[in-house]
PDB file of N, CA and C in Angstrom:
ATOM      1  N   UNK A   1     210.168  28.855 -43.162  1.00  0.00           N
ATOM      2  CA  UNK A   1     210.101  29.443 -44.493  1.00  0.00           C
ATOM      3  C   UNK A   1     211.464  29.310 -45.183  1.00  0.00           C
ATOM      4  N   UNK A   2     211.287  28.454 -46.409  1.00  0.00           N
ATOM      5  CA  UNK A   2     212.524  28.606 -47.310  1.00  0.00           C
ATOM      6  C   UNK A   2     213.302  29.977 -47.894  1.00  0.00           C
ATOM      7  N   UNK A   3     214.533  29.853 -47.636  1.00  0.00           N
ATOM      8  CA  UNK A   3     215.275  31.213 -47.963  1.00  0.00           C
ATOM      9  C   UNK A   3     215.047  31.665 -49.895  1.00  0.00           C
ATOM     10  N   UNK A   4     215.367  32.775 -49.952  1.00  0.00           N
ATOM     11  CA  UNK A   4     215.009  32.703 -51.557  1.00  0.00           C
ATOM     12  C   UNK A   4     216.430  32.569 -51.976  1.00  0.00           C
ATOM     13  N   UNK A   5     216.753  31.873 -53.354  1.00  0.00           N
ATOM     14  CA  UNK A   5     217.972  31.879 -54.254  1.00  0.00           C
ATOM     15  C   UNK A   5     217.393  32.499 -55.143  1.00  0.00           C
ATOM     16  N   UNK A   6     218.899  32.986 -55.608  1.00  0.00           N
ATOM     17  CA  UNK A   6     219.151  33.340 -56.895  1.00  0.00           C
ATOM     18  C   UNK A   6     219.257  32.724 -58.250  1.00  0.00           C
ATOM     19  N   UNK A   7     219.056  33.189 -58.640  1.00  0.00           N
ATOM     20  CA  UNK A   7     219.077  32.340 -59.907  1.00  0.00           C
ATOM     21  C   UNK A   7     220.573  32.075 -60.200  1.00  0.00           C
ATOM     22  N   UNK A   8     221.378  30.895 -61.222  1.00  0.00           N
ATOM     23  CA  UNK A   8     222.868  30.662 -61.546  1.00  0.00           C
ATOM     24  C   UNK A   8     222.969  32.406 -62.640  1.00  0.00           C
ATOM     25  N   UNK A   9     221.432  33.126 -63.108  1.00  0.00           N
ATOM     26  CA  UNK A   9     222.259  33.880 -63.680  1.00  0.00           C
ATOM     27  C   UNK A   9     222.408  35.534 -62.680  1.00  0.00           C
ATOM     28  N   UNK A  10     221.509  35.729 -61.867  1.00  0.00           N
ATOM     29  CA  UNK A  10     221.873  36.084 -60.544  1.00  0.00           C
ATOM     30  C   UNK A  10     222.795  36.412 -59.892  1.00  0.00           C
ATOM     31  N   UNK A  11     223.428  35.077 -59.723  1.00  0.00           N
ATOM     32  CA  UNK A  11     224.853  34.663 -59.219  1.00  0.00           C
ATOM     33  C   UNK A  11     226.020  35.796 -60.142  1.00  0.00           C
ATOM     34  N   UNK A  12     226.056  34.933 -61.109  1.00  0.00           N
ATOM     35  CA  UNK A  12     226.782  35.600 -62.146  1.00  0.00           C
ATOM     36  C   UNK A  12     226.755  37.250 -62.155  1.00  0.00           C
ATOM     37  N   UNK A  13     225.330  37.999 -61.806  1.00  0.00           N
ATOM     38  CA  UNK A  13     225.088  39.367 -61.984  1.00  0.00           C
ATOM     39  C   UNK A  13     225.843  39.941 -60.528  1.00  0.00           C
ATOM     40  N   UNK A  14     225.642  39.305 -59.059  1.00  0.00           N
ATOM     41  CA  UNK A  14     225.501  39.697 -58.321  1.00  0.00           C
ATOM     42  C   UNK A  14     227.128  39.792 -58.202  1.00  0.00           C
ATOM     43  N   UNK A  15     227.964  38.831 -58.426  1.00  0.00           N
ATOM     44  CA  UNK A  15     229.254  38.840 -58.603  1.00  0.00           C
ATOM     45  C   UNK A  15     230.217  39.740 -59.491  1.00  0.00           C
ATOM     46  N   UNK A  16     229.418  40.471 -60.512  1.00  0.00           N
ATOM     47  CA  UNK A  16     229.825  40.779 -61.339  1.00  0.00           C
ATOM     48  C   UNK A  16     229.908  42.466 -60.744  1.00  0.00           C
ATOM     49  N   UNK A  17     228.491  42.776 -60.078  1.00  0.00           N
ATOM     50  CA  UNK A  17     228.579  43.984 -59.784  1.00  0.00           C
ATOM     51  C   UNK A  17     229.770  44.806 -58.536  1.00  0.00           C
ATOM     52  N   UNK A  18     229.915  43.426 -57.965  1.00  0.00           N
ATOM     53  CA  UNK A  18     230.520  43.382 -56.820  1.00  0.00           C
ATOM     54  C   UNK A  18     232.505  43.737 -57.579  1.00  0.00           C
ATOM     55  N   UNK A  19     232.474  43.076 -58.393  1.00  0.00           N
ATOM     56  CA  UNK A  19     233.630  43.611 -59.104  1.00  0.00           C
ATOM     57  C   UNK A  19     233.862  44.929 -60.294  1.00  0.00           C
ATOM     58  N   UNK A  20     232.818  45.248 -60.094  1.00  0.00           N
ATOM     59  CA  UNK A  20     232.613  46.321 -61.025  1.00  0.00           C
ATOM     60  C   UNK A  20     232.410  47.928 -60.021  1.00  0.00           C
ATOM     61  N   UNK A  21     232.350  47.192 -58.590  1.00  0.00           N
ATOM     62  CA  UNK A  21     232.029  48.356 -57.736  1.00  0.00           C
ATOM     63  C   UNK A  21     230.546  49.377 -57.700  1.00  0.00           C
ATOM     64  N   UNK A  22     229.769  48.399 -58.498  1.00  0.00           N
ATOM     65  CA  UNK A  22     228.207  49.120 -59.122  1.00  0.00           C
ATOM     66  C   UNK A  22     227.515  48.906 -58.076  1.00  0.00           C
ATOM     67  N   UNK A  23     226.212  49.057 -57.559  1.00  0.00           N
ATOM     68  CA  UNK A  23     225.147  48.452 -56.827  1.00  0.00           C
ATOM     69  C   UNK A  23     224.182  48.011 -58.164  1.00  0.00           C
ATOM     70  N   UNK A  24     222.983  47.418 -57.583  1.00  0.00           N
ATOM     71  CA  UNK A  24     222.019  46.847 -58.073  1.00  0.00           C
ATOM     72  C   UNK A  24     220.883  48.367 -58.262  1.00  0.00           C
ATOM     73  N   UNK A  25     220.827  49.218 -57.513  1.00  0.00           N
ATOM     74  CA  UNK A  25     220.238  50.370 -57.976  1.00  0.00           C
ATOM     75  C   UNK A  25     221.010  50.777 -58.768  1.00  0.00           C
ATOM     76  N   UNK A  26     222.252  51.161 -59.353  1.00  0.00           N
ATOM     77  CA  UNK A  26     222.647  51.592 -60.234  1.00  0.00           C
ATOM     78  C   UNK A  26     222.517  50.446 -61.479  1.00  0.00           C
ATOM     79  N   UNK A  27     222.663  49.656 -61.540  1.00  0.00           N
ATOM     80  CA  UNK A  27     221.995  48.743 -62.561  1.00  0.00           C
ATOM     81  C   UNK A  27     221.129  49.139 -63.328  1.00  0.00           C
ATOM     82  N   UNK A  28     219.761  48.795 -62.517  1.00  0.00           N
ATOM     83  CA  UNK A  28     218.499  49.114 -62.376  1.00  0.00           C
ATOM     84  C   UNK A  28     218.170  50.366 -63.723  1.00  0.00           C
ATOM     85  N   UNK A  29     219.004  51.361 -62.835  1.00  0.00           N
ATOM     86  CA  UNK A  29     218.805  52.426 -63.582  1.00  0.00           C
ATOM     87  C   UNK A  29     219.159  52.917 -64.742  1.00  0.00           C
ATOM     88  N   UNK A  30     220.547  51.823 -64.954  1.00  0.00           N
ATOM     89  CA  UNK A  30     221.070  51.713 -66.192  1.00  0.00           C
ATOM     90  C   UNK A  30     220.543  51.233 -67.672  1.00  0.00           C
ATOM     91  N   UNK A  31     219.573  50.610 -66.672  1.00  0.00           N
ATOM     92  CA  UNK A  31     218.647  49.197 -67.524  1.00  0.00           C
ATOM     93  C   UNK A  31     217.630  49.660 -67.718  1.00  0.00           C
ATOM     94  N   UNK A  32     216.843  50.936 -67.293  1.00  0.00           N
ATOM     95  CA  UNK A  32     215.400  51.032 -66.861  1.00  0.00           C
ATOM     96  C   UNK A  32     214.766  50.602 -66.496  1.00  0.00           C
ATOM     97  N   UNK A  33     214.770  50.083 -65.665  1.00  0.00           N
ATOM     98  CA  UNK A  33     213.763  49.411 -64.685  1.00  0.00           C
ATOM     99  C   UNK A  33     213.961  49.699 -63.369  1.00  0.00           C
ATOM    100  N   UNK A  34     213.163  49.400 -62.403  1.00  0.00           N
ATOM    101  CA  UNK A  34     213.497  49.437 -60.987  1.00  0.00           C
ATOM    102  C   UNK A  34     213.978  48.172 -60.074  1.00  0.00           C
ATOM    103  N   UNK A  35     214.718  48.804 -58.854  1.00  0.00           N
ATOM    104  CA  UNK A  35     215.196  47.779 -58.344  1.00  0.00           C
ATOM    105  C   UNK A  35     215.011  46.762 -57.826  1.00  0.00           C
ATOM    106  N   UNK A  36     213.347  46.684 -57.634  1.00  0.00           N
ATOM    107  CA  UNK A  36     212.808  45.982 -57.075  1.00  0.00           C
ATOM    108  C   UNK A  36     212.320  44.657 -58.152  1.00  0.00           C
ATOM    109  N   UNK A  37     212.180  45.013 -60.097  1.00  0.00           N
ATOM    110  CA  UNK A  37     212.616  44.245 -60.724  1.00  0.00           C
ATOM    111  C   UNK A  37     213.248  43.378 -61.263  1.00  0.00           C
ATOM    112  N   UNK A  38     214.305  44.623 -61.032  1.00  0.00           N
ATOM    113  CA  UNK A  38     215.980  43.734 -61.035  1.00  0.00           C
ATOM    114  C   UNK A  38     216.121  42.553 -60.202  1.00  0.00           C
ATOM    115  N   UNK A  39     215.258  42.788 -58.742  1.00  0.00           N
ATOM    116  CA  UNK A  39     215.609  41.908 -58.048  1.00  0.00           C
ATOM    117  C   UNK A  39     215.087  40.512 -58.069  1.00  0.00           C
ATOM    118  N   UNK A  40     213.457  40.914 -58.840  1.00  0.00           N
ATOM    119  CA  UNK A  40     212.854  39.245 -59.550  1.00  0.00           C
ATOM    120  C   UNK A  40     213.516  38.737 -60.251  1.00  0.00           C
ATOM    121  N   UNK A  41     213.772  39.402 -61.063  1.00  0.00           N
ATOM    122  CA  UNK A  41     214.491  38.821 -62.380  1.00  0.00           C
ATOM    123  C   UNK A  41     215.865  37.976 -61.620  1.00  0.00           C
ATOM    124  N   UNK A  42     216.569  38.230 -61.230  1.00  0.00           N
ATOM    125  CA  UNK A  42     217.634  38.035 -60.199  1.00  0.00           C
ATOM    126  C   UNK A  42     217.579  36.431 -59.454  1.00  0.00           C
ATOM    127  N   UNK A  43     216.555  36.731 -58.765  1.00  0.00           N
ATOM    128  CA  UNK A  43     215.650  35.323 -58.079  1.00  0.00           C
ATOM    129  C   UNK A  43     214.819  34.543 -59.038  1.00  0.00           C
ATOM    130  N   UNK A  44     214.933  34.778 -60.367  1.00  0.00           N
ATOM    131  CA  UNK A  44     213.526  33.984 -61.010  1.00  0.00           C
ATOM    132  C   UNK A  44     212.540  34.125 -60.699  1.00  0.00           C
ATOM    133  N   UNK A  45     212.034  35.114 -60.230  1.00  0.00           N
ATOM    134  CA  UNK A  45     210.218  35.367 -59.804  1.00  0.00           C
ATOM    135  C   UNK A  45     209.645  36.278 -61.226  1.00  0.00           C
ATOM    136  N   UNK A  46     211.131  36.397 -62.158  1.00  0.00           N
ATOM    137  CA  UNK A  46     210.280  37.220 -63.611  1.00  0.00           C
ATOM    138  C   UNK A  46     211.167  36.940 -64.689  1.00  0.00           C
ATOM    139  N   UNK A  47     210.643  36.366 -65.535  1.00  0.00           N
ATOM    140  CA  UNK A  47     211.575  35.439 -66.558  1.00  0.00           C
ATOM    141  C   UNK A  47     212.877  37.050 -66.802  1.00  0.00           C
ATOM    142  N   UNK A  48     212.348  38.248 -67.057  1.00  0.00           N
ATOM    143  CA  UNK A  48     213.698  39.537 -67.401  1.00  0.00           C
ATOM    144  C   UNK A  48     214.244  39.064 -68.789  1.00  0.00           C
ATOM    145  N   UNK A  49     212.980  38.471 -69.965  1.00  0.00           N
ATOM    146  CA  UNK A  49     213.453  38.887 -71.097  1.00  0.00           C
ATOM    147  C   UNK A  49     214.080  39.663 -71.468  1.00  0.00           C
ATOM    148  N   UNK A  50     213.045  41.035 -71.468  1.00  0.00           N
ATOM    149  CA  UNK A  50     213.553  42.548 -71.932  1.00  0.00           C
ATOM    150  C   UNK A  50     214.684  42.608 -71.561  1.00  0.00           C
ATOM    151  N   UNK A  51     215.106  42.591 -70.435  1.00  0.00           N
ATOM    152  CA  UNK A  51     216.219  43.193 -69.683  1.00  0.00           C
ATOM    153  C   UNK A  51     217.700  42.686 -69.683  1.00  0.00           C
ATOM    154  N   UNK A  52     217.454  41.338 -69.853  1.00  0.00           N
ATOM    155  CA  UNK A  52     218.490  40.540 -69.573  1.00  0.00           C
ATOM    156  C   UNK A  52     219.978  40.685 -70.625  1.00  0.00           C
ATOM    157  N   UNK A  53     219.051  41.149 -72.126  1.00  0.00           N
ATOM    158  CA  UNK A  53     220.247  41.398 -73.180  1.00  0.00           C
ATOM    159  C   UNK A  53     220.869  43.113 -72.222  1.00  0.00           C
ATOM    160  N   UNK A  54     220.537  43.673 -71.980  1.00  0.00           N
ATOM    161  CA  UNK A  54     220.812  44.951 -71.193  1.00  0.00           C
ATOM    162  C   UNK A  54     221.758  44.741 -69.820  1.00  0.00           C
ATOM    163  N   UNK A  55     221.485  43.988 -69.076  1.00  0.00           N
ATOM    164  CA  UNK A  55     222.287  43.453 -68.277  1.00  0.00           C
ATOM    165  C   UNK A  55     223.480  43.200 -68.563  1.00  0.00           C
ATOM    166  N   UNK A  56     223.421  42.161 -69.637  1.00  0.00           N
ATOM    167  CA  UNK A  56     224.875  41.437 -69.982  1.00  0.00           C
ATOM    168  C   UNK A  56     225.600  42.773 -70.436  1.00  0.00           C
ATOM    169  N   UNK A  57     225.221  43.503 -71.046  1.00  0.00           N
ATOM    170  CA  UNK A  57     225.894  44.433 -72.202  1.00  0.00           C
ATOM    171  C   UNK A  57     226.127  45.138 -71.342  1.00  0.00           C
ATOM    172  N   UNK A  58     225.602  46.148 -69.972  1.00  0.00           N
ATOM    173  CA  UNK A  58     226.131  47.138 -69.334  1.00  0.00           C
ATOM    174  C   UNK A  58     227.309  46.589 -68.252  1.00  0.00           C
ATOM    175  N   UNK A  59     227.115  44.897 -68.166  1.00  0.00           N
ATOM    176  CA  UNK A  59     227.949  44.011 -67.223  1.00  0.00           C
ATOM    177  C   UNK A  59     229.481  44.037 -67.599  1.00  0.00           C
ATOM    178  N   UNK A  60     229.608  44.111 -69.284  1.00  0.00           N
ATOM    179  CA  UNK A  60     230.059  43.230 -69.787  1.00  0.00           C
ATOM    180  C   UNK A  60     230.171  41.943 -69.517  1.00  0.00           C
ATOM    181  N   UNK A  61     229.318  41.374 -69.919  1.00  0.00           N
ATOM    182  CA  UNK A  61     229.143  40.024 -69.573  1.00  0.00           C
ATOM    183  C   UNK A  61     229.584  39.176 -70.644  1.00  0.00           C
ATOM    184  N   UNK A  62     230.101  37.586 -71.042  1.00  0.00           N
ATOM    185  CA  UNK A  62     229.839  37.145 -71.749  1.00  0.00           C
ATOM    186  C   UNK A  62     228.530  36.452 -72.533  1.00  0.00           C
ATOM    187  N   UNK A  63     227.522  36.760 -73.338  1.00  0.00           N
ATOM    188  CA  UNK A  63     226.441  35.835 -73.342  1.00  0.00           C
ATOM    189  C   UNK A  63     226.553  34.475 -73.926  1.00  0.00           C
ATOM    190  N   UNK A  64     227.308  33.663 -74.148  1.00  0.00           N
ATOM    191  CA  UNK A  64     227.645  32.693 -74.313  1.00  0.00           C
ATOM    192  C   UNK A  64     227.606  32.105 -73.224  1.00  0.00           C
ATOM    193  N   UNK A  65     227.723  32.693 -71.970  1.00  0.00           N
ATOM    194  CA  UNK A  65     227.922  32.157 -70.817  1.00  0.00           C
ATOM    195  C   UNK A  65     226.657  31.773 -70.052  1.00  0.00           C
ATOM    196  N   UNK A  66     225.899  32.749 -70.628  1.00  0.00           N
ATOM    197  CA  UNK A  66     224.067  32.699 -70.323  1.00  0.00           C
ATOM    198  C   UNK A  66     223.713  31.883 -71.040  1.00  0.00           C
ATOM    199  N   UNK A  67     224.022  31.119 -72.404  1.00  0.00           N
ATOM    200  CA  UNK A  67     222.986  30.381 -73.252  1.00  0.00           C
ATOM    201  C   UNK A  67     223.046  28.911 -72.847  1.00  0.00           C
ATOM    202  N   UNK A  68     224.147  28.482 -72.143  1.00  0.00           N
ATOM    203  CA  UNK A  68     223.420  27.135 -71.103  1.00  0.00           C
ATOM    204  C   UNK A  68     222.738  27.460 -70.056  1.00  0.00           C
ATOM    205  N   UNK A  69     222.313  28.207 -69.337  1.00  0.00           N
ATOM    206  CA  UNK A  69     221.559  28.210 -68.096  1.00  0.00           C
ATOM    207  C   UNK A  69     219.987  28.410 -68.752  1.00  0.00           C
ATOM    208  N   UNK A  70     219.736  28.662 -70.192  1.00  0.00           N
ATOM    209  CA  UNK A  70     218.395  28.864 -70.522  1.00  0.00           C
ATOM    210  C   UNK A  70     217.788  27.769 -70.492  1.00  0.00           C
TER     211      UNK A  70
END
């Protein structure tokens, strides 16, 4: 069985939290949704329209940085 990846924007989230000292349940919760969402969206198993402008913004993320990986 193939391992699952993350998505390149994933990457970007999973790294980000890791420097921010957050978990992915605290995310989650930041975002409204649950963690188990967060975590499709994450892997690409759920495109995370809704969510994704929410992400960047509680990340501080750049979204410029997201609009090539679309």
């Amino acid at each position: 069985m193939r391992k699952r990846q993350l998505t390149p924007f994933g990457v970007v989230v999973k790294k980000r939290l890791i420097d921010l000292g957050m978990t992915q349940v605290q995310l989650a919760e930041a975002i409204g949704t649950s963690k188990n969402y967060l975590n499709l969206i994450l892997y690409g198993d759920r495109s995370g329209n809704k969510y994704i402008p929410s992400i960047i913004e509680k990340l501080k993320l750049d979204p410029k940085d997201f609009s090539k990986m679309a």
